[in-house]
C-alpha atoms as a PDB file:
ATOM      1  CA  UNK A   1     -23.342 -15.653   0.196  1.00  0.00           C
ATOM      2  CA  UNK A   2     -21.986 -14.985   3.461  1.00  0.00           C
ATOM      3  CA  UNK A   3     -21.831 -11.727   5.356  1.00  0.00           C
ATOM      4  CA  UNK A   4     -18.524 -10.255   6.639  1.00  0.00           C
ATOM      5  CA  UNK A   5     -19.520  -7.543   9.476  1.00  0.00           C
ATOM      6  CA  UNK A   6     -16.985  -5.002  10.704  1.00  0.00           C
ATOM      7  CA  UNK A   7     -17.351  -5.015  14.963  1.00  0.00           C
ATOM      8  CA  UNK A   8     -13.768  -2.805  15.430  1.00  0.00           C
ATOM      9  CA  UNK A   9     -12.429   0.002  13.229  1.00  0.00           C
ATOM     10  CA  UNK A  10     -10.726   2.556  15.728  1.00  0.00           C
ATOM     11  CA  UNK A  11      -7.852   3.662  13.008  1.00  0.00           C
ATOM     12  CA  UNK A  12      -8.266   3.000   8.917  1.00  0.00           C
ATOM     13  CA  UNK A  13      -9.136   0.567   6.708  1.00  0.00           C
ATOM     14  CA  UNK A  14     -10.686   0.537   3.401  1.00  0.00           C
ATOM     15  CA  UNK A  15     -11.487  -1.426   0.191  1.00  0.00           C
ATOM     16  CA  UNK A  16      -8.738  -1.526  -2.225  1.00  0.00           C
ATOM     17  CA  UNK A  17      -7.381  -3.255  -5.588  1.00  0.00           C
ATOM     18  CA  UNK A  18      -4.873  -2.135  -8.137  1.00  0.00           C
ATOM     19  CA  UNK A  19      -6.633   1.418  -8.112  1.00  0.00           C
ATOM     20  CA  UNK A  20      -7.744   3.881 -11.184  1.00  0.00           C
ATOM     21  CA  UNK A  21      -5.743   3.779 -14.221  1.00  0.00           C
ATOM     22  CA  UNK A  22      -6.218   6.531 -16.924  1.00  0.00           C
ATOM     23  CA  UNK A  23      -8.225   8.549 -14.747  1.00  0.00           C
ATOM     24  CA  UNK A  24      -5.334  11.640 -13.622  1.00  0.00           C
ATOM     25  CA  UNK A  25      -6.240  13.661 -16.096  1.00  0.00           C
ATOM     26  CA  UNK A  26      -9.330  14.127 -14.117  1.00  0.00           C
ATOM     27  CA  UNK A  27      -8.427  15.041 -11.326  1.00  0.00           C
ATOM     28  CA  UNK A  28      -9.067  11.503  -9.519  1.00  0.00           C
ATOM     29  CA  UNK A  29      -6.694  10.363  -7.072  1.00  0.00           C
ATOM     30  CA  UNK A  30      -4.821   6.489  -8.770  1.00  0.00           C
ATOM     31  CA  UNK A  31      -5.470   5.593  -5.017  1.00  0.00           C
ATOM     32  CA  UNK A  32      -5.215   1.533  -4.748  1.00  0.00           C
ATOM     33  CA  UNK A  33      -3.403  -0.828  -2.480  1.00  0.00           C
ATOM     34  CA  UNK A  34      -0.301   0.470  -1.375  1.00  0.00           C
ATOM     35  CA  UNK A  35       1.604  -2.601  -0.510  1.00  0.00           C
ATOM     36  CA  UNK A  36       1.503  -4.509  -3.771  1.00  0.00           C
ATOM     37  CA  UNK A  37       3.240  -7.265  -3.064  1.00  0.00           C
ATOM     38  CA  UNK A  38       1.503  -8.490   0.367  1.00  0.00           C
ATOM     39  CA  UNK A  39      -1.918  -7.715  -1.932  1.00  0.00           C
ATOM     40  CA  UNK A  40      -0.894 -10.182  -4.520  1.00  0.00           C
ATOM     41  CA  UNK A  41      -0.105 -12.909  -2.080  1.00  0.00           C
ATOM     42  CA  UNK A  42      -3.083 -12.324   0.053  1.00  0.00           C
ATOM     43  CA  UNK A  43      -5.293 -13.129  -2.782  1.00  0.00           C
ATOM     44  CA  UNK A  44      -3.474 -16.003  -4.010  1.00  0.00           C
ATOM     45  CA  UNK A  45      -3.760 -17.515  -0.599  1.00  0.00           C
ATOM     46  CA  UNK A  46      -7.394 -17.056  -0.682  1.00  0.00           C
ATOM     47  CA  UNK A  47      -7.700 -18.839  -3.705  1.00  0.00           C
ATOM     48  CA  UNK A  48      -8.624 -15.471  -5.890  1.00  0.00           C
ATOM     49  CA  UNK A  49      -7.411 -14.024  -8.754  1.00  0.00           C
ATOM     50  CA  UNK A  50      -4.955 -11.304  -7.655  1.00  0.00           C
ATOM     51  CA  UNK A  51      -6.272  -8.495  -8.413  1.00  0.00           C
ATOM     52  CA  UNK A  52      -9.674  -9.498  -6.421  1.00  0.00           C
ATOM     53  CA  UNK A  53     -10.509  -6.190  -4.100  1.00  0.00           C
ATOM     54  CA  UNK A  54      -9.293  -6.777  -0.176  1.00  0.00           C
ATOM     55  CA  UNK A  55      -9.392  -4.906   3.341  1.00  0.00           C
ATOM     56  CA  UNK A  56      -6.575  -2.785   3.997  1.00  0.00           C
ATOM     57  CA  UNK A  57      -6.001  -2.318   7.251  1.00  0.00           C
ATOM     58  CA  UNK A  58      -3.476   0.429   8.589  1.00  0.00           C
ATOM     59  CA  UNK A  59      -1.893  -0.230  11.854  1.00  0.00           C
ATOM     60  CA  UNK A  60      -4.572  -2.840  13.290  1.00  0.00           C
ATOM     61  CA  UNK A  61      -7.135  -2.187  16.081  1.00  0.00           C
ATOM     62  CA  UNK A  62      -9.486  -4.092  13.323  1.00  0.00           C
ATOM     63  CA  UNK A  63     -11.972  -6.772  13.902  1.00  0.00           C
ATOM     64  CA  UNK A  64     -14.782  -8.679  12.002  1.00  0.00           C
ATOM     65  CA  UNK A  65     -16.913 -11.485  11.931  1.00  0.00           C
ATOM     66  CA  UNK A  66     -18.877 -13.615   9.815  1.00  0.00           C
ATOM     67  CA  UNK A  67     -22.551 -15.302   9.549  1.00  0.00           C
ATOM     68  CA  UNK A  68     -21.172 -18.427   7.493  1.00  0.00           C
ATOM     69  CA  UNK A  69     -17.391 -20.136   6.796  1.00  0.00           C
ATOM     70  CA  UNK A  70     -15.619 -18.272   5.145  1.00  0.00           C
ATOM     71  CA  UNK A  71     -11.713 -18.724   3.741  1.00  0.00           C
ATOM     72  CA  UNK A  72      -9.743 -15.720   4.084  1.00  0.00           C
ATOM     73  CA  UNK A  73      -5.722 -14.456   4.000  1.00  0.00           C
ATOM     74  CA  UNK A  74      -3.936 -12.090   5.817  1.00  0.00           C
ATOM     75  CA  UNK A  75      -0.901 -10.830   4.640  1.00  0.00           C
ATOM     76  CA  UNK A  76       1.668  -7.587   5.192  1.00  0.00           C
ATOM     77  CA  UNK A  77       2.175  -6.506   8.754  1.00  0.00           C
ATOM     78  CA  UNK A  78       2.173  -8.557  11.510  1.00  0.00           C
ATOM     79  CA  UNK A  79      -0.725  -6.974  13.879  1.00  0.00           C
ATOM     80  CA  UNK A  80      -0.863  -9.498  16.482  1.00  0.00           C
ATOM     81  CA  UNK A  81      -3.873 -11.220  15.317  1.00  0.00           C
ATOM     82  CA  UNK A  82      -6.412 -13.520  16.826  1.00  0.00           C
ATOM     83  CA  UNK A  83      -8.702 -15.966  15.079  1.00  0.00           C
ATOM     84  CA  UNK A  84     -11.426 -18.752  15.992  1.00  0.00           C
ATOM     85  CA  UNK A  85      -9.937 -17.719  19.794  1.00  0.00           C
ATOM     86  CA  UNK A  86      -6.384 -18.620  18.607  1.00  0.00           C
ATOM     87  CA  UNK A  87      -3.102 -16.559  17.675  1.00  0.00           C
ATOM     88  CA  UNK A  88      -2.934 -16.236  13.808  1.00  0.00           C
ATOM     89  CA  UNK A  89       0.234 -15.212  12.391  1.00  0.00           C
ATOM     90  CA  UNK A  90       0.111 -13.292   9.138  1.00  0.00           C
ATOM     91  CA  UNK A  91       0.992 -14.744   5.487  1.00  0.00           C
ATOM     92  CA  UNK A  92      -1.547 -17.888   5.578  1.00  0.00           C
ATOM     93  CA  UNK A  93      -5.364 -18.672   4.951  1.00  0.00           C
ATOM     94  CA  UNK A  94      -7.531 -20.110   7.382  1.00  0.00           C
ATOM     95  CA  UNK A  95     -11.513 -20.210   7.282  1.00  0.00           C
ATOM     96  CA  UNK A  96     -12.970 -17.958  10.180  1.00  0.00           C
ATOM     97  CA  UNK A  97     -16.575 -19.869  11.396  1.00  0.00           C
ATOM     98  CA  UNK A  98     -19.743 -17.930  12.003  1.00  0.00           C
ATOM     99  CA  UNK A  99     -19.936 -16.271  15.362  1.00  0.00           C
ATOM    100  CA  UNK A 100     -15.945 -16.298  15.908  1.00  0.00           C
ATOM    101  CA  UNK A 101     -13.989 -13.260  15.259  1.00  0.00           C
ATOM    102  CA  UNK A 102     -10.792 -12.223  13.479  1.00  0.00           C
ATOM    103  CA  UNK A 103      -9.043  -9.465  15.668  1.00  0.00           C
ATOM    104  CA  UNK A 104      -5.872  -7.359  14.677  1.00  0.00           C
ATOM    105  CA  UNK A 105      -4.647  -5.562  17.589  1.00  0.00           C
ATOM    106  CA  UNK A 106      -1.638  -3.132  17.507  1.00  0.00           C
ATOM    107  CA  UNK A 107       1.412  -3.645  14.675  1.00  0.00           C
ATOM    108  CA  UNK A 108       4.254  -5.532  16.669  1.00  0.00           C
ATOM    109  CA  UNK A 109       6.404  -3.063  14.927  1.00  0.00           C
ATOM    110  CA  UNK A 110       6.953  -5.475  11.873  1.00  0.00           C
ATOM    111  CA  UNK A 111       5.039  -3.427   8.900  1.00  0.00           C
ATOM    112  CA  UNK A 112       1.891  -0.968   8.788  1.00  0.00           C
ATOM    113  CA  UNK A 113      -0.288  -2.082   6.277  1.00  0.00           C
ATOM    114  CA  UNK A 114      -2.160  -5.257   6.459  1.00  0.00           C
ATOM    115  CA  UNK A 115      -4.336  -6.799   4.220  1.00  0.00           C
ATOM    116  CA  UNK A 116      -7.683  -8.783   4.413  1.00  0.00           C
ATOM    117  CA  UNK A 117      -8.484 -11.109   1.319  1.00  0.00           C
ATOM    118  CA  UNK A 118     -11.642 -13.485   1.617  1.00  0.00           C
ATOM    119  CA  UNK A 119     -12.418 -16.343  -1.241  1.00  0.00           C
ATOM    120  CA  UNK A 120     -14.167 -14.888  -4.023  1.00  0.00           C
ATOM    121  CA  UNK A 121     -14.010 -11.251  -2.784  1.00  0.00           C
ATOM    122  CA  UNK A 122     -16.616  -9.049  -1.693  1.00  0.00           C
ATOM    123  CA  UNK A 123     -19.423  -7.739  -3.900  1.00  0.00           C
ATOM    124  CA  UNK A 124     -18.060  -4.141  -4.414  1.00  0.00           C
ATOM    125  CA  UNK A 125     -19.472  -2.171  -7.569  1.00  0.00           C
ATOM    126  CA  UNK A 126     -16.865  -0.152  -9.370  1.00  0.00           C
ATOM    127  CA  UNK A 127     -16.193   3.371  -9.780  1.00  0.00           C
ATOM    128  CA  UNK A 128     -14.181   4.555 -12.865  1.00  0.00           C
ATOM    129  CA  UNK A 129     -13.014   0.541 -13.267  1.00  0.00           C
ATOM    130  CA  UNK A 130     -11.612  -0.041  -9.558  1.00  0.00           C
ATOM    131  CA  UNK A 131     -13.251  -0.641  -6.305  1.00  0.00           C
ATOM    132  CA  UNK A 132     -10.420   1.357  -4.604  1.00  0.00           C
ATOM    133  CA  UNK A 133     -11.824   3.432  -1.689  1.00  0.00           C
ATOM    134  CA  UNK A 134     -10.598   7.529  -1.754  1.00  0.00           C
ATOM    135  CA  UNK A 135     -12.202   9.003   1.386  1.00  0.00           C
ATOM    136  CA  UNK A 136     -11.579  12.446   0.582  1.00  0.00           C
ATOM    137  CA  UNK A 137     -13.308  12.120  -2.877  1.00  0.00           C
ATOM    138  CA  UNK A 138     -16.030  10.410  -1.197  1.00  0.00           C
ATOM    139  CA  UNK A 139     -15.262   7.728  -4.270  1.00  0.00           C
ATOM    140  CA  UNK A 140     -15.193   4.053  -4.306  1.00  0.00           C
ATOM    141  CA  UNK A 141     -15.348   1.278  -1.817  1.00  0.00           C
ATOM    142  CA  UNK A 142     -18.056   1.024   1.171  1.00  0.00           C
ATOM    143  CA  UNK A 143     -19.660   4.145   0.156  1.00  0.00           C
ATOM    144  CA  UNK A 144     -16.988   6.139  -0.782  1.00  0.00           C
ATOM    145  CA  UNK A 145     -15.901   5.927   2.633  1.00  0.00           C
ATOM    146  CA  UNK A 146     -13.584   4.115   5.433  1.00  0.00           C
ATOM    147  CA  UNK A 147     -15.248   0.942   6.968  1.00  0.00           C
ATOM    148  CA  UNK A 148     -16.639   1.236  10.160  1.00  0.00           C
ATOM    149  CA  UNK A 149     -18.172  -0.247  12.963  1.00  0.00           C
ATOM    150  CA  UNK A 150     -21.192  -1.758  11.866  1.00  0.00           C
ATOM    151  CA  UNK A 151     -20.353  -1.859   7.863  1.00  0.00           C
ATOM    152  CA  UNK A 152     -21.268  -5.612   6.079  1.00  0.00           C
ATOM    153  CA  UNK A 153     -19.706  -6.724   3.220  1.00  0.00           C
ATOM    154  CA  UNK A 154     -20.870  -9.576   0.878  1.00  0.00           C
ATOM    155  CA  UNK A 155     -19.011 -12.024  -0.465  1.00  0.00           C
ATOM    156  CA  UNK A 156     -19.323 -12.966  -4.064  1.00  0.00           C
ATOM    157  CA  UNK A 157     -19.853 -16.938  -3.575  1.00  0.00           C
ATOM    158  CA  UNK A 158     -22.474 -18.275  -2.075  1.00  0.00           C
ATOM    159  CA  UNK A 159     -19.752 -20.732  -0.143  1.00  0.00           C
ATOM    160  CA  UNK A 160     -16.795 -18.914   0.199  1.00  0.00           C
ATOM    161  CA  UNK A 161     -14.412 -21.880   0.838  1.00  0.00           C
ATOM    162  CA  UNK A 162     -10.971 -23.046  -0.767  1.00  0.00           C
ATOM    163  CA  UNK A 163      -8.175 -25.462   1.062  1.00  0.00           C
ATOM    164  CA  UNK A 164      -6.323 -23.140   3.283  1.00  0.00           C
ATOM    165  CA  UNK A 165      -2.344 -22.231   2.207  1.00  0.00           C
ATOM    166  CA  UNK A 166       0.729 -20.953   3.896  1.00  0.00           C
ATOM    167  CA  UNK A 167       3.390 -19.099   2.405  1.00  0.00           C
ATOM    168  CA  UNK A 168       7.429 -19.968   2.388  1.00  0.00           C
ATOM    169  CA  UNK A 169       9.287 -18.721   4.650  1.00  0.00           C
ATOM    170  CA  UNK A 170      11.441 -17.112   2.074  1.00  0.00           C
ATOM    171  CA  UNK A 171       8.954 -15.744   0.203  1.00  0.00           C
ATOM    172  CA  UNK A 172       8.223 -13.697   3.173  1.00  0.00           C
ATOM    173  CA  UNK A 173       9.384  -9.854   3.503  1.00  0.00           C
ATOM    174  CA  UNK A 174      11.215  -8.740   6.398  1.00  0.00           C
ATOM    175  CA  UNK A 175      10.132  -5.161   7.528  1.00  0.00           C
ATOM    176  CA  UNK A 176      11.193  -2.702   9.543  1.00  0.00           C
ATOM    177  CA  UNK A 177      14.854  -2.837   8.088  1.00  0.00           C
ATOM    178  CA  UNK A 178      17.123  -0.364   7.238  1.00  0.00           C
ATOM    179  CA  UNK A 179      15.838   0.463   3.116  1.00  0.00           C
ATOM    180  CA  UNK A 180      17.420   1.580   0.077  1.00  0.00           C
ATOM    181  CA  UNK A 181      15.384   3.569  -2.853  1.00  0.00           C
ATOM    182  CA  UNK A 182      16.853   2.846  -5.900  1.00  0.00           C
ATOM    183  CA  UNK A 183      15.458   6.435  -7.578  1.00  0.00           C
ATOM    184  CA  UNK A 184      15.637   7.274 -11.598  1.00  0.00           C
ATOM    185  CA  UNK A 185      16.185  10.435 -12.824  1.00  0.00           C
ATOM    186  CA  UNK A 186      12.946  13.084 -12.581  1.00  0.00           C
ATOM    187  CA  UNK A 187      11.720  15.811 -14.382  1.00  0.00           C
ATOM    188  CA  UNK A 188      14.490  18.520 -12.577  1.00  0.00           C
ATOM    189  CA  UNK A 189      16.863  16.097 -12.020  1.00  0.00           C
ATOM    190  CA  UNK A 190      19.670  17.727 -14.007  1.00  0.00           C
ATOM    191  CA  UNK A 191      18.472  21.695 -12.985  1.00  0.00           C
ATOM    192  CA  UNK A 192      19.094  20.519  -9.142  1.00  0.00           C
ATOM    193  CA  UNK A 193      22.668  21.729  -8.148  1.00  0.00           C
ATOM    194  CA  UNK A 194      25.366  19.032  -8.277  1.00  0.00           C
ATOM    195  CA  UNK A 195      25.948  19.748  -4.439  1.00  0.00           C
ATOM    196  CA  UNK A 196      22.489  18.757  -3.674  1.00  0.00           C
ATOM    197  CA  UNK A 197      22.387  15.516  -5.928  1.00  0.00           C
ATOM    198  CA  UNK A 198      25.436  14.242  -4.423  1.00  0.00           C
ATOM    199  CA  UNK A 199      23.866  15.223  -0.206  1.00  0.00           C
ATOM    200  CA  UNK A 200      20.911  13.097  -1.330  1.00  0.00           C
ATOM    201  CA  UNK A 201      22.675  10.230  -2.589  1.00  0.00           C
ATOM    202  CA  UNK A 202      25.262  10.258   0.140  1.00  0.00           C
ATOM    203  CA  UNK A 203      23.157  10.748   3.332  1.00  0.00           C
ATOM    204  CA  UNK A 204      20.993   9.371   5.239  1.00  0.00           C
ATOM    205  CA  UNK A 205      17.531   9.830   5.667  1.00  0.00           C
ATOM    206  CA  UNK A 206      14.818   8.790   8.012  1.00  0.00           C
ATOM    207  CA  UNK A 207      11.285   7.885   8.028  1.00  0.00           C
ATOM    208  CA  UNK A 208       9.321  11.282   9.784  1.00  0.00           C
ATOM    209  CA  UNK A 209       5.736  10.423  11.363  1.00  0.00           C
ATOM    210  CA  UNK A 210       4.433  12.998   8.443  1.00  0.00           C
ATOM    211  CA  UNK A 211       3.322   9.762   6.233  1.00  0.00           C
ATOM    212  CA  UNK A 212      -0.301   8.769   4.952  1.00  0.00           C
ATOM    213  CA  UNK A 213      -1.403   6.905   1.666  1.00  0.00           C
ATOM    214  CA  UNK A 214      -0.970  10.373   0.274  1.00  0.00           C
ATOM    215  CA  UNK A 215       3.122  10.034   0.795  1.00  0.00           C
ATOM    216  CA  UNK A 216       5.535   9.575   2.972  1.00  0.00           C
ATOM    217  CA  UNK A 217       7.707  13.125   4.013  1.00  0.00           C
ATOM    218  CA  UNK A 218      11.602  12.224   5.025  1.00  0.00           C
ATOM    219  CA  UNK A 219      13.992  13.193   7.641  1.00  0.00           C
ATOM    220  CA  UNK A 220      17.119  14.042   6.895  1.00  0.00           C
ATOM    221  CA  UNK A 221      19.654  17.557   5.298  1.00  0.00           C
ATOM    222  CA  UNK A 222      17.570  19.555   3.448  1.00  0.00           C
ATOM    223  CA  UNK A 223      18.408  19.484  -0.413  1.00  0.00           C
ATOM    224  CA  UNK A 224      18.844  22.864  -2.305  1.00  0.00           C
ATOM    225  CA  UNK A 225      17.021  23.572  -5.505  1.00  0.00           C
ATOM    226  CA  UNK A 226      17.542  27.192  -5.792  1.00  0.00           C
ATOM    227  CA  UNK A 227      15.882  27.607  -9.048  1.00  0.00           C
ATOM    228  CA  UNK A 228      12.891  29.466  -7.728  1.00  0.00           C
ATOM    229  CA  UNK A 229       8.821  28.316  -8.713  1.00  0.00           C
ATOM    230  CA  UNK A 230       8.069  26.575 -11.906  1.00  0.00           C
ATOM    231  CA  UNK A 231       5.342  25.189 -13.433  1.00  0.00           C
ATOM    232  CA  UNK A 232       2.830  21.897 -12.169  1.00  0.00           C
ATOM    233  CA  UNK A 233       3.111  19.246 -13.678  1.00  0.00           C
ATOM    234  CA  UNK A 234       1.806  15.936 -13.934  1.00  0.00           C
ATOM    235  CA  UNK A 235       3.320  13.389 -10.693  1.00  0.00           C
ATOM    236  CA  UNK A 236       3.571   9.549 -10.954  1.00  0.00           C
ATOM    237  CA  UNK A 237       4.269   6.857  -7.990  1.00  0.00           C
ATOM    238  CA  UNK A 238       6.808   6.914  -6.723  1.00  0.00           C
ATOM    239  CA  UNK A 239       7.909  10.826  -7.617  1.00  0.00           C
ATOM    240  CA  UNK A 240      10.441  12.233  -5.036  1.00  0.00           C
ATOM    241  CA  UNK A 241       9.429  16.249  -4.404  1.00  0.00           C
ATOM    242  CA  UNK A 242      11.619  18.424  -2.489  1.00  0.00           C
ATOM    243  CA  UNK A 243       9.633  20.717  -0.699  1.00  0.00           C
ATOM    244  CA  UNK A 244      10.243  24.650  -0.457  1.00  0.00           C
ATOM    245  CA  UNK A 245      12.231  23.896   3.139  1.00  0.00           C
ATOM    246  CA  UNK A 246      14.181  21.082   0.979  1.00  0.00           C
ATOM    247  CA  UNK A 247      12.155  18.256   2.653  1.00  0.00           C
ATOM    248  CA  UNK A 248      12.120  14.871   0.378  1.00  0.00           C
ATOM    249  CA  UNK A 249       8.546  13.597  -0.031  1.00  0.00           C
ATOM    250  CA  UNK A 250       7.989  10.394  -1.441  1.00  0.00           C
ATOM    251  CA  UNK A 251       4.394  10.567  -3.206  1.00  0.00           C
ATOM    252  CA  UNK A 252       2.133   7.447  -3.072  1.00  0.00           C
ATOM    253  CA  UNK A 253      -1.349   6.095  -4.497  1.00  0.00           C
ATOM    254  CA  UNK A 254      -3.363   8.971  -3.244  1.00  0.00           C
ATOM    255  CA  UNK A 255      -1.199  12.136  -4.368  1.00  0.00           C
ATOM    256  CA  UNK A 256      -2.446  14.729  -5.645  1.00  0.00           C
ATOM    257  CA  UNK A 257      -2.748  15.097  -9.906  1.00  0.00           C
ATOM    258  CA  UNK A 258      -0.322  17.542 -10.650  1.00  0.00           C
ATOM    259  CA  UNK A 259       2.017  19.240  -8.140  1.00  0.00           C
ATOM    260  CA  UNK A 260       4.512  22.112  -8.350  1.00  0.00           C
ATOM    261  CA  UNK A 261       7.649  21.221  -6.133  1.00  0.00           C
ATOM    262  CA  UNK A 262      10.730  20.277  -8.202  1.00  0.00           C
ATOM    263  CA  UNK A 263      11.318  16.309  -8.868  1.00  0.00           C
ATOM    264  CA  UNK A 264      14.452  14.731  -8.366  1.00  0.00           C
ATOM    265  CA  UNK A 265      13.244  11.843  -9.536  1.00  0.00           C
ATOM    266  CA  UNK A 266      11.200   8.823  -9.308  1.00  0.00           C
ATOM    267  CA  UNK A 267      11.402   5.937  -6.982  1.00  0.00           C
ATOM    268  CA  UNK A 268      11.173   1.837  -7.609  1.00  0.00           C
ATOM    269  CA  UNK A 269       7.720   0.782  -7.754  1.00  0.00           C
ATOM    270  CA  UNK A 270       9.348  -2.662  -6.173  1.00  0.00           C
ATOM    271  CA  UNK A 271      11.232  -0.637  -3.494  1.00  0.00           C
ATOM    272  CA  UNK A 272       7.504   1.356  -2.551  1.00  0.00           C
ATOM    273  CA  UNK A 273       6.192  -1.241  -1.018  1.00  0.00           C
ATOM    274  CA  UNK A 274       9.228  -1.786   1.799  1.00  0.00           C
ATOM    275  CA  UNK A 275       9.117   1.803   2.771  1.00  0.00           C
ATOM    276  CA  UNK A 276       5.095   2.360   2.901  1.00  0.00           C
ATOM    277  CA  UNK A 277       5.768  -0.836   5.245  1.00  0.00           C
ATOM    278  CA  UNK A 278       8.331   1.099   7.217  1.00  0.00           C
ATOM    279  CA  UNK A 279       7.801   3.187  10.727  1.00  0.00           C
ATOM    280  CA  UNK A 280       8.817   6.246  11.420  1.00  0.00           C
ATOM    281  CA  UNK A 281      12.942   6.301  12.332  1.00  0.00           C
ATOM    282  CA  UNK A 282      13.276   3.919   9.634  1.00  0.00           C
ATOM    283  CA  UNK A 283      16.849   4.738   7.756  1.00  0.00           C
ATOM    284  CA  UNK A 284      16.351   5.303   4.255  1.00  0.00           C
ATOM    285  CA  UNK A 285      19.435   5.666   1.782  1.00  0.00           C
ATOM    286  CA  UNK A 286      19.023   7.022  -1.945  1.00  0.00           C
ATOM    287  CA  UNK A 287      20.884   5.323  -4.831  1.00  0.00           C
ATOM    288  CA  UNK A 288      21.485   5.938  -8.594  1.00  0.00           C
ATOM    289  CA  UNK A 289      19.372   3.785 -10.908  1.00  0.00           C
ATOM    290  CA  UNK A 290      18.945   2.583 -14.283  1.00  0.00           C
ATOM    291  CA  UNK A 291      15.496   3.071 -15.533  1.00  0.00           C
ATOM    292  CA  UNK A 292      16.190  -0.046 -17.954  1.00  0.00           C
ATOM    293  CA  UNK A 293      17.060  -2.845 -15.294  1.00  0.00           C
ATOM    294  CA  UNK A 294      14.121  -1.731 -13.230  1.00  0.00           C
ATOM    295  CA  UNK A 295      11.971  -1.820 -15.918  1.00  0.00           C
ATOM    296  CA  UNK A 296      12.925  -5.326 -16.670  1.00  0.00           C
ATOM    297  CA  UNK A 297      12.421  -6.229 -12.879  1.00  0.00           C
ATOM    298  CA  UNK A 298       9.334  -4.973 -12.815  1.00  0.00           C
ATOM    299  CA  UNK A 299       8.405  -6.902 -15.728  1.00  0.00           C
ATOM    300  CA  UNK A 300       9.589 -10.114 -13.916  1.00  0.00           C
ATOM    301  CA  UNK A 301       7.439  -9.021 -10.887  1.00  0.00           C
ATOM    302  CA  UNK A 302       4.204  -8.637 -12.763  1.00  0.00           C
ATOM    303  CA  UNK A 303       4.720 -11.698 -15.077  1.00  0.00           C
ATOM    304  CA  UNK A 304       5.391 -14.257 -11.691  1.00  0.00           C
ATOM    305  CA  UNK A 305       1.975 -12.872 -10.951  1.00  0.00           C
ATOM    306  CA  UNK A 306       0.203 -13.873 -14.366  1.00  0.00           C
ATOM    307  CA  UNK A 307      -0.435  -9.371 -15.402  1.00  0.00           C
ATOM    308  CA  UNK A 308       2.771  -8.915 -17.372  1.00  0.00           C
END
């Protein structure tokens, strides 16, 4: 086995997969990787299955090193990285030898979320059927915990090595682009006022620095419920909540349960992963959609990665 060992951790990162399923009901957080997409292909480049736990790194200023060889992918943002002494761009596998270090420094402004994938993966027990790191329930991961300074990780294989891979230029996202959430109706869709339907799908909206793996809080005209409180209920990925000042929130893997703020409705899964990729100014434009066709491409997403 060889031993991966944190040496810079000034902002976030944490083990993640595909997170808890069947576990809101207890109060747990889903939590998981919140670029799905970049996960998937970081594993596949390391030669994994795709669902194999990774590092995810928010906004860089990340480094590590390693005792042995060992193959590993970076995919998602672009965080100016170094590896082996050498500039490393994102999206390919590469095999980092003992004593060198792989450094992420700041995001160059293309994407926030990075994410680490090494051959094999690491040995990570699992809590509730995931190895998904939630800090605040001091559950999963390292120790419940973020990484640190200091932290070692284990791989799984005792030589960590596969040929290394690059991915297609067109099989590469562009961030940092203008995005469109396709949303389906909610639970309050039809009690909003008509007014306040039509502002949301007719205005734009921006990306506000109020965003963590928690959700993501949007700039924009405030929308109107006017019905007064009602009830919690139970909140999904992707749910859109206007707050009591008419704020949209966007609600991601670590939301809460339940929550009581009306719900317009609920965004594409596919779409979540361009705006938790997104920086704060980012335009963001609501549009009408059919829960059927998503369905279907969301299907076609999961079966091109072998879990449809």
């Amino acid at each position: 086995m060889a031993t991966v060992t944190i040496t810079r951790a000034d902002f976030f990162a944490s083990i993640q997969d595909l997170g808890r399923r069947r576990t809101q009901h207890m109060g747990l957080a889903q939590s998981g990787v919140a670029d799905e997409y970049s996960f998937f292909r970081a594993n596949y480049l390391a030669g994994n299955t795709v669902t194999t736990p990774v590092i995810e790194i928010i906004s860089g200023l990340f480094s590590v090193t390693t005792d042995s060889p060992v193959t590993m992918a970076l995919a998602g943002a672009d965080m100016s990285a170094r590896a082996n002494n050498a500039p490393l761009s994102p999206w390919q596998s590469f095999v980092l030898m003992p004593g060198k270090v792989l450094e992420l420094k700041n995001s160059t402004g293309d994407g926030i979320f990075s994410y680490l994938a090494v051959k094999g993966g690491f040995d990570i027990p699992l809590c509730f059927n995931s190895a998904s790191t939630v800090a605040r329930e001091n559950l999963g991961g390292h120790q419940g915990r973020k990484l640190g300074v200091g932290d070692q990780l284990t791989t799984i294989l005792e030589r960590p090595l596969c040929p290394t891979l690059a991915t297609p230029p067109d099989q590469i996202p562009q961030f940092g682009k203008p995005i469109t959430l396709r949303l389906m109706p909610g639970y309050d869709h039809d009690r909003f006022p008509e007014d306040s339907k039509a502002l949301l799908f007719s205005r734009e909206y921006t990306v506000s620095t109020k965003m963590d793996r928690t959700g993501i809080r949007l700039d924009g005209p405030p929308v109107v419920w006017g019905q007064g409180d009602i009830l919690s209920k139970p909140v999904a990925l992707g749910v859109v909540q206007i707050t009591n000042d008419g704020t949209p929130v966007v609600l991601l893997r670590e939301r809460q349960s339940t929550g009581g703020y009306p719900m317009m409705g609920v965004v594409s899964h596919l779409d979540l992963f361009k705006l938790v990729q997104a920086f704060p100014g980012t335009p963001v434009r609501f549009v009408p959609a059919d829960p059927a066709r998503l369905r279907r491409e969301l299907i076609r997403f999961y079966s091109f990665w072998g879990l449809a």
